[in-house]
PDB file of N, CA and C in Angstrom:
ATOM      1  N   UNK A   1      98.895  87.680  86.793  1.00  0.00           N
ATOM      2  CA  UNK A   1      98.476  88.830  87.525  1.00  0.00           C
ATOM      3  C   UNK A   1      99.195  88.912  88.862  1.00  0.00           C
ATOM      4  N   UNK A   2     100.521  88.392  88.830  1.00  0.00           N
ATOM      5  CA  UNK A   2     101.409  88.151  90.148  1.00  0.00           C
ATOM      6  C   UNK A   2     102.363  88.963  89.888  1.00  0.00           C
ATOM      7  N   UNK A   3     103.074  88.760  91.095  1.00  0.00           N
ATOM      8  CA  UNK A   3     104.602  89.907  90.233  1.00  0.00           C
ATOM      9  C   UNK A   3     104.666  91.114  90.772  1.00  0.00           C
ATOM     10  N   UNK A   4     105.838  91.694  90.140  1.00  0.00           N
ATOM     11  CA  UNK A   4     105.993  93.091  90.761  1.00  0.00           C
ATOM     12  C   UNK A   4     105.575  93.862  89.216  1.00  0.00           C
ATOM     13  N   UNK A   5     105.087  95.361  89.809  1.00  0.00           N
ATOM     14  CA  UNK A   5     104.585  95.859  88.625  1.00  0.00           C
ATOM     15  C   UNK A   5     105.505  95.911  88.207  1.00  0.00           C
ATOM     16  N   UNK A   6     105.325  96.823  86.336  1.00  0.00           N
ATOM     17  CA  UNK A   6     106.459  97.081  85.231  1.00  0.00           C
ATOM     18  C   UNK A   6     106.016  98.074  84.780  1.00  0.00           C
ATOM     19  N   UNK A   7     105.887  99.610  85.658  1.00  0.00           N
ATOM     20  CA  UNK A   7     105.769 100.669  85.419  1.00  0.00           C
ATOM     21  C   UNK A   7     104.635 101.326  84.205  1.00  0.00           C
ATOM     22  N   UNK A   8     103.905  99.830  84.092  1.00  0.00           N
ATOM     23  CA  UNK A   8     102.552 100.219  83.326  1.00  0.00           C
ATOM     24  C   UNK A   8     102.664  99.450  81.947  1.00  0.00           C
ATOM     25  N   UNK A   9     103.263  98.569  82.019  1.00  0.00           N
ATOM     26  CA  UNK A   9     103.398  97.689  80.691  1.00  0.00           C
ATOM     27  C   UNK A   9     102.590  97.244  80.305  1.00  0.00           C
ATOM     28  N   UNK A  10     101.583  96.758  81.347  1.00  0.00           N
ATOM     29  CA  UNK A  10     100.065  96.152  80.643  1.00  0.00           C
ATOM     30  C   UNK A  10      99.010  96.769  80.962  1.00  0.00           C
ATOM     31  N   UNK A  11      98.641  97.670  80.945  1.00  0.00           N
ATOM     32  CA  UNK A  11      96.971  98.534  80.707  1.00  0.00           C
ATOM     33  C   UNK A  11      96.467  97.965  79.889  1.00  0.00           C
ATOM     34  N   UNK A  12      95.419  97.576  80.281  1.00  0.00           N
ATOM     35  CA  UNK A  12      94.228  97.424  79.571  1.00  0.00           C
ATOM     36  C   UNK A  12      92.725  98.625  79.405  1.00  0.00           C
ATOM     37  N   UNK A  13      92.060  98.813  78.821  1.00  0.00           N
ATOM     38  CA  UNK A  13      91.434  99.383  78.859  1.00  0.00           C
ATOM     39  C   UNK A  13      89.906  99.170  79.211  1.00  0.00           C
ATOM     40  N   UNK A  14      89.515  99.849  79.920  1.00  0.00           N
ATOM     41  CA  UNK A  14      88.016  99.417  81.024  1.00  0.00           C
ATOM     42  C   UNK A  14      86.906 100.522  81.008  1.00  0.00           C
ATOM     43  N   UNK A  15      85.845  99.804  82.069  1.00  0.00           N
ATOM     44  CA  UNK A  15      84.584 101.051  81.393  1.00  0.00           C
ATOM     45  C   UNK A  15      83.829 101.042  83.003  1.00  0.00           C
ATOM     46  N   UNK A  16      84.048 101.968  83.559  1.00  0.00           N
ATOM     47  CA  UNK A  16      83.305 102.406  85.007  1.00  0.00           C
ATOM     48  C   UNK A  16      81.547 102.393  84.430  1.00  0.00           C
ATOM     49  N   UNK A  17      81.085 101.964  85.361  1.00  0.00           N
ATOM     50  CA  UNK A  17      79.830 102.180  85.736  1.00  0.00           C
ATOM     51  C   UNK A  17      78.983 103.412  85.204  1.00  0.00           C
ATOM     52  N   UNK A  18      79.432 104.559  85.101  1.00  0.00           N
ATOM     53  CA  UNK A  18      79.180 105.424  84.765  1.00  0.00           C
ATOM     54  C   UNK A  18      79.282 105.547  82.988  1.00  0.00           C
ATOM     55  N   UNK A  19      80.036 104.568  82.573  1.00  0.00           N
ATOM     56  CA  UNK A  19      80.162 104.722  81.035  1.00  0.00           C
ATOM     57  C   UNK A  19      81.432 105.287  80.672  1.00  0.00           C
ATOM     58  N   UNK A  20      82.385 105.486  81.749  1.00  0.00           N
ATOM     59  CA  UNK A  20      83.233 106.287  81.234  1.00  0.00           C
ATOM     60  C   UNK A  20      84.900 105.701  81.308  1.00  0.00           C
ATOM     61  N   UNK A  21      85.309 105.525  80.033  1.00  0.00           N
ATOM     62  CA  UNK A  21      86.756 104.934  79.813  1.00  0.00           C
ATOM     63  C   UNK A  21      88.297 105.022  80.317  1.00  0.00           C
ATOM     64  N   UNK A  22      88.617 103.924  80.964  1.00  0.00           N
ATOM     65  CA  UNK A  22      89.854 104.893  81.898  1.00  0.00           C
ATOM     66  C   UNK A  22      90.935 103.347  81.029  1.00  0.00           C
ATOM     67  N   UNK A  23      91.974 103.469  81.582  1.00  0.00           N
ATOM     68  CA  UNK A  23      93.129 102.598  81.628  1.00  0.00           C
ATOM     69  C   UNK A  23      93.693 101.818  83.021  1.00  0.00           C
ATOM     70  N   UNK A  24      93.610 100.776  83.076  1.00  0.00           N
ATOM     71  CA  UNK A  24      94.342 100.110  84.810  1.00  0.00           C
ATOM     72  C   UNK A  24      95.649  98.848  84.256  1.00  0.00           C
ATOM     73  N   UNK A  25      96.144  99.477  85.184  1.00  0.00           N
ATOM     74  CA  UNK A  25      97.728  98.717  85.140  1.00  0.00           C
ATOM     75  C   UNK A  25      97.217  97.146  85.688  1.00  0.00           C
ATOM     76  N   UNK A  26      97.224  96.289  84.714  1.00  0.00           N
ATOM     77  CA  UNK A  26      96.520  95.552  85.213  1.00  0.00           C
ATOM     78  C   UNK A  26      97.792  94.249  85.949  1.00  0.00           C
ATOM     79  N   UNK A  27      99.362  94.845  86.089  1.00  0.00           N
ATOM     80  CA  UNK A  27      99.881  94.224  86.958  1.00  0.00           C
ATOM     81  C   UNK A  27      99.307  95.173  88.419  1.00  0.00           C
ATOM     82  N   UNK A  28      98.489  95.629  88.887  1.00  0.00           N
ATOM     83  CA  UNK A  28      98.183  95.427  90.381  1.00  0.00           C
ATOM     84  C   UNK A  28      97.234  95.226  90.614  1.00  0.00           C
ATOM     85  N   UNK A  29      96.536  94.435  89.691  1.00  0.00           N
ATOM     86  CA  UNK A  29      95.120  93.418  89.988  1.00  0.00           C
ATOM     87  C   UNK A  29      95.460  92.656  91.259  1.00  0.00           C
ATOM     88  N   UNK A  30      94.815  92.700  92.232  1.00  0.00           N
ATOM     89  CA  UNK A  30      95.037  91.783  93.093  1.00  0.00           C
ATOM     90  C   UNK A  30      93.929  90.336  93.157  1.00  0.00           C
ATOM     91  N   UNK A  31      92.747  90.881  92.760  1.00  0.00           N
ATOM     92  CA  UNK A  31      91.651  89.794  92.296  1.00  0.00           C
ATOM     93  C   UNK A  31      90.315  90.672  92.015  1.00  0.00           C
ATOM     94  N   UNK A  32      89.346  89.706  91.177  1.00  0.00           N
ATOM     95  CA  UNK A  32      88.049  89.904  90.323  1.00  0.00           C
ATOM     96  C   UNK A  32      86.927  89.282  91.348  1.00  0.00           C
ATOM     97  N   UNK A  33      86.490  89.614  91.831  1.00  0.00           N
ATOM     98  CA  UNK A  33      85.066  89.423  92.220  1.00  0.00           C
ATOM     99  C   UNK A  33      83.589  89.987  91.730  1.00  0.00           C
ATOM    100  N   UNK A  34      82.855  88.839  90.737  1.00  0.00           N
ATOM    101  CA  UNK A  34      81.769  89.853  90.770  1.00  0.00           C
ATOM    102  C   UNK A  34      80.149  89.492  91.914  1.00  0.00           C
ATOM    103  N   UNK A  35      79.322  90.768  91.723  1.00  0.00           N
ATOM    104  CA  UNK A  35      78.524  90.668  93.322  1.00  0.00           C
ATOM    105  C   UNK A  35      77.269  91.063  92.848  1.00  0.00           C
ATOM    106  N   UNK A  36      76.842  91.160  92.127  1.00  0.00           N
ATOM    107  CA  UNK A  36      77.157  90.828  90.383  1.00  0.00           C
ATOM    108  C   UNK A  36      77.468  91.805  89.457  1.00  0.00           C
ATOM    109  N   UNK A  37      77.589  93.054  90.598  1.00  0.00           N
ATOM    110  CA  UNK A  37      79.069  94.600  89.386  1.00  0.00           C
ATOM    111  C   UNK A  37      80.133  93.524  89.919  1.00  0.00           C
ATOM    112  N   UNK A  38      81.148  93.918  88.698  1.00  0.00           N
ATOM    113  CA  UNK A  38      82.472  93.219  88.433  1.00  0.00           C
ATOM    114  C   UNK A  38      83.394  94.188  89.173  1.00  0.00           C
ATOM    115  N   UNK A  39      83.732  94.156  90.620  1.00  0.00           N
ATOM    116  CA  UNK A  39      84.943  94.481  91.442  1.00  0.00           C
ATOM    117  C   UNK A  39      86.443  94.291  91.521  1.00  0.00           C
ATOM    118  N   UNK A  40      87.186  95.298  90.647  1.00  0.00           N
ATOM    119  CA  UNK A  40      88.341  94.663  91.209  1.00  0.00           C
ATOM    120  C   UNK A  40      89.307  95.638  92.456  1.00  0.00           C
ATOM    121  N   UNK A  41      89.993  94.685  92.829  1.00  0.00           N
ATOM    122  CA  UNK A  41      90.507  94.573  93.860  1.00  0.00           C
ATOM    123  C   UNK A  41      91.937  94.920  93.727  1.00  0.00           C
ATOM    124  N   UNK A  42      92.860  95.901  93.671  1.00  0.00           N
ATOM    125  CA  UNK A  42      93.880  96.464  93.749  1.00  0.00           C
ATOM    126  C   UNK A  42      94.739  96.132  94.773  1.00  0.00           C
ATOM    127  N   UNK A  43      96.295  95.853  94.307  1.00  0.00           N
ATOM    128  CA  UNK A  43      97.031  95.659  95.771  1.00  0.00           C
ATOM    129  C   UNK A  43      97.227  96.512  96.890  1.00  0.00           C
ATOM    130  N   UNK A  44      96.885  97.927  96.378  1.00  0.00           N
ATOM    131  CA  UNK A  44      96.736  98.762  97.510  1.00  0.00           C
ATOM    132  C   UNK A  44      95.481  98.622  98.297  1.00  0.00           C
ATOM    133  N   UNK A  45      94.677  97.845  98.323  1.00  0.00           N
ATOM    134  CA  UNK A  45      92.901  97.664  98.558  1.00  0.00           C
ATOM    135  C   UNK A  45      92.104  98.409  97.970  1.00  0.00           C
ATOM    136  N   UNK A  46      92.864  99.198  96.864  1.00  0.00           N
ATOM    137  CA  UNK A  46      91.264  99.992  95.911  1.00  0.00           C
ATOM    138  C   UNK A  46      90.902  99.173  95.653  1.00  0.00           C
ATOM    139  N   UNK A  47      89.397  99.789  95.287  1.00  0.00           N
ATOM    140  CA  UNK A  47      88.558  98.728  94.109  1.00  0.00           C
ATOM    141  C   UNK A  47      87.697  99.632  93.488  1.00  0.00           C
ATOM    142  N   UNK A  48      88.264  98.860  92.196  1.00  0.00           N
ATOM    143  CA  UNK A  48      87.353  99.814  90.977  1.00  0.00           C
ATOM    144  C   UNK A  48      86.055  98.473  90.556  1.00  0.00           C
ATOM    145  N   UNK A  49      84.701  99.337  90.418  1.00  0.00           N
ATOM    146  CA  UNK A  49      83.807  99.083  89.723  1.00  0.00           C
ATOM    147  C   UNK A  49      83.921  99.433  87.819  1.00  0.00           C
ATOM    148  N   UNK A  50      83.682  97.723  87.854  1.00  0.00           N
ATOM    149  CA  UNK A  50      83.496  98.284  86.132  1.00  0.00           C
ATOM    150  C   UNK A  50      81.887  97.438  85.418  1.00  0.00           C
ATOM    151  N   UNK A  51      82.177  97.898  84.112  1.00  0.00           N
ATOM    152  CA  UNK A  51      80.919  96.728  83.099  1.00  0.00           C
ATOM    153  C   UNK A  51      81.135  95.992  82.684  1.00  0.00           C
ATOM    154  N   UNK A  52      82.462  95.547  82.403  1.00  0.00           N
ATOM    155  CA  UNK A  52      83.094  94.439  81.441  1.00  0.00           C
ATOM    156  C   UNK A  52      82.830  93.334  83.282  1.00  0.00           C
ATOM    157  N   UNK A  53      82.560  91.733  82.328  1.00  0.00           N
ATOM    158  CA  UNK A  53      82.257  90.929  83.381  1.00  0.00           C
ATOM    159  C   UNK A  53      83.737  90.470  83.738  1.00  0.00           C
ATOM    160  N   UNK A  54      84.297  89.481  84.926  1.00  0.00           N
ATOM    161  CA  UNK A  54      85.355  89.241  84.974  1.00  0.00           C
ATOM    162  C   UNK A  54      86.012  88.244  84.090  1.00  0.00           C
ATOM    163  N   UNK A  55      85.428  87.583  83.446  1.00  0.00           N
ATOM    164  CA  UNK A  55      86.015  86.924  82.337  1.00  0.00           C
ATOM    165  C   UNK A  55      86.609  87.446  81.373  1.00  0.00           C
ATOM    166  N   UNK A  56      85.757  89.000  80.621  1.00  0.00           N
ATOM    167  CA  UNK A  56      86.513  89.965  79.951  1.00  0.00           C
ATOM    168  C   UNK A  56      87.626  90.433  80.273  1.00  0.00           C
ATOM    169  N   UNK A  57      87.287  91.010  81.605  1.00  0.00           N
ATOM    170  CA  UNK A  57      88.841  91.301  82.024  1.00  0.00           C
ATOM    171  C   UNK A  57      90.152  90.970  81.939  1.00  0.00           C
ATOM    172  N   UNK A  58      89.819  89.405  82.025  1.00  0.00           N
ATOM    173  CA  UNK A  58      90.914  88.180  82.158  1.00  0.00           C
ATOM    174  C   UNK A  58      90.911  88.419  80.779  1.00  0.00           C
ATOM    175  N   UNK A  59      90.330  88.291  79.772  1.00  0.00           N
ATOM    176  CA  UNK A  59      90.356  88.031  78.052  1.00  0.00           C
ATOM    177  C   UNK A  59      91.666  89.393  77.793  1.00  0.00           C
ATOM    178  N   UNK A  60      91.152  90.153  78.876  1.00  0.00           N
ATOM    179  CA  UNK A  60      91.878  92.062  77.628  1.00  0.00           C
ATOM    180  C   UNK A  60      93.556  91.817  78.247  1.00  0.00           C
ATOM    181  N   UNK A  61      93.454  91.201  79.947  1.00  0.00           N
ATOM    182  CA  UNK A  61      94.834  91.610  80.036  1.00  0.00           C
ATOM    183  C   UNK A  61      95.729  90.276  78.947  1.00  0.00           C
ATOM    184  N   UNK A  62      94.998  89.044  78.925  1.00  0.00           N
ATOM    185  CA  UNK A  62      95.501  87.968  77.878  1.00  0.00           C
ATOM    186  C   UNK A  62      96.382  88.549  77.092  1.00  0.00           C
ATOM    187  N   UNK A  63      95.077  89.135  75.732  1.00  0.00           N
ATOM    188  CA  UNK A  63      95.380  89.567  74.579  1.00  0.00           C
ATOM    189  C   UNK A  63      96.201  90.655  74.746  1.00  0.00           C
ATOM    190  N   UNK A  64      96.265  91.303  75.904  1.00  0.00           N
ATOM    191  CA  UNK A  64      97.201  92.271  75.884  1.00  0.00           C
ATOM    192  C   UNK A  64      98.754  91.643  75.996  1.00  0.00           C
ATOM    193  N   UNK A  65      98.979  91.300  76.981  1.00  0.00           N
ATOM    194  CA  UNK A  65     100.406  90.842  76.757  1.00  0.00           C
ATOM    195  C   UNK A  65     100.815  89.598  75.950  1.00  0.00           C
ATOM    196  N   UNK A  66      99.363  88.682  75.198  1.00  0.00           N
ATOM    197  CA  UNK A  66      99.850  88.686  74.285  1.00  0.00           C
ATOM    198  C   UNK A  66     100.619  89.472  73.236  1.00  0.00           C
ATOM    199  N   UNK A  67      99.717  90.280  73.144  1.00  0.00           N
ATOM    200  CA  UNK A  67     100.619  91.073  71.901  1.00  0.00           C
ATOM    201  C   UNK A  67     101.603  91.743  72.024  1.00  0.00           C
ATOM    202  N   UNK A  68     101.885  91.679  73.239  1.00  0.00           N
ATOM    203  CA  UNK A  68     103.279  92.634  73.810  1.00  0.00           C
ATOM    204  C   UNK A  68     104.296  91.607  73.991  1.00  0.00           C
ATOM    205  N   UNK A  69     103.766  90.138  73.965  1.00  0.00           N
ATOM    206  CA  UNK A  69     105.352  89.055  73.732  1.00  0.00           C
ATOM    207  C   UNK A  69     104.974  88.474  75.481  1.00  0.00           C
ATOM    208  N   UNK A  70     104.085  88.935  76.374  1.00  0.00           N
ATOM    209  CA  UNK A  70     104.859  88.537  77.535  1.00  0.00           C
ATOM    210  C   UNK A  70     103.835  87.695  78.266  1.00  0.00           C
ATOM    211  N   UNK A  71     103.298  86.870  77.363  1.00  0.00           N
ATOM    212  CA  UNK A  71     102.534  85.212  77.253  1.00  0.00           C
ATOM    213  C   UNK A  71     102.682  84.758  75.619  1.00  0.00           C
ATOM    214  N   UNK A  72     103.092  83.640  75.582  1.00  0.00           N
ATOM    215  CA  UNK A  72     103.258  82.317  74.760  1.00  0.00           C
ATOM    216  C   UNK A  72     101.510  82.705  73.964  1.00  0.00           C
ATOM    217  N   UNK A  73     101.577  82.783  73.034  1.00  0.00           N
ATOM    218  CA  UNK A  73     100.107  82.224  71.837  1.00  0.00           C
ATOM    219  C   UNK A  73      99.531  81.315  72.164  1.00  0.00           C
TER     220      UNK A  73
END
């Protein structure tokens, strides 16, 4: 979750508070805090509220670039 972005190579897909489904580039995660809503923290200093806990998070961007080649199995 370091690095310079790659114009959106890894989205994952997430669920606001409200129930409602968006996509985040999850190269500009800057960090996961939960308080106990799951906050993340954007390199620009947004922060999006979601439902997925931060462990999920960590699980979707995984499997995501797993499957895109750009982490080892």
């Amino acid at each position: 979750m370091g690095g310079e972005p790659t114009n959106g190579d890894t989205m994952v897909k997430l669920t606001k508070l409200n129930g409602r489904e968006f996509v985040l580039n999850s190269d500009l995660i800057k960090f996961i805090e939960e308080t106990p809503d799951t906050i993340i923290t954007l390199r620009d200093q947004e922060k999006v509220i979601v439902r997925e806990d931060a462990d999920e998070v960590i699980r979707r961007v995984i499997e995501f670039r797993r499957s895109e080649r750009l982490l080892p199995d």
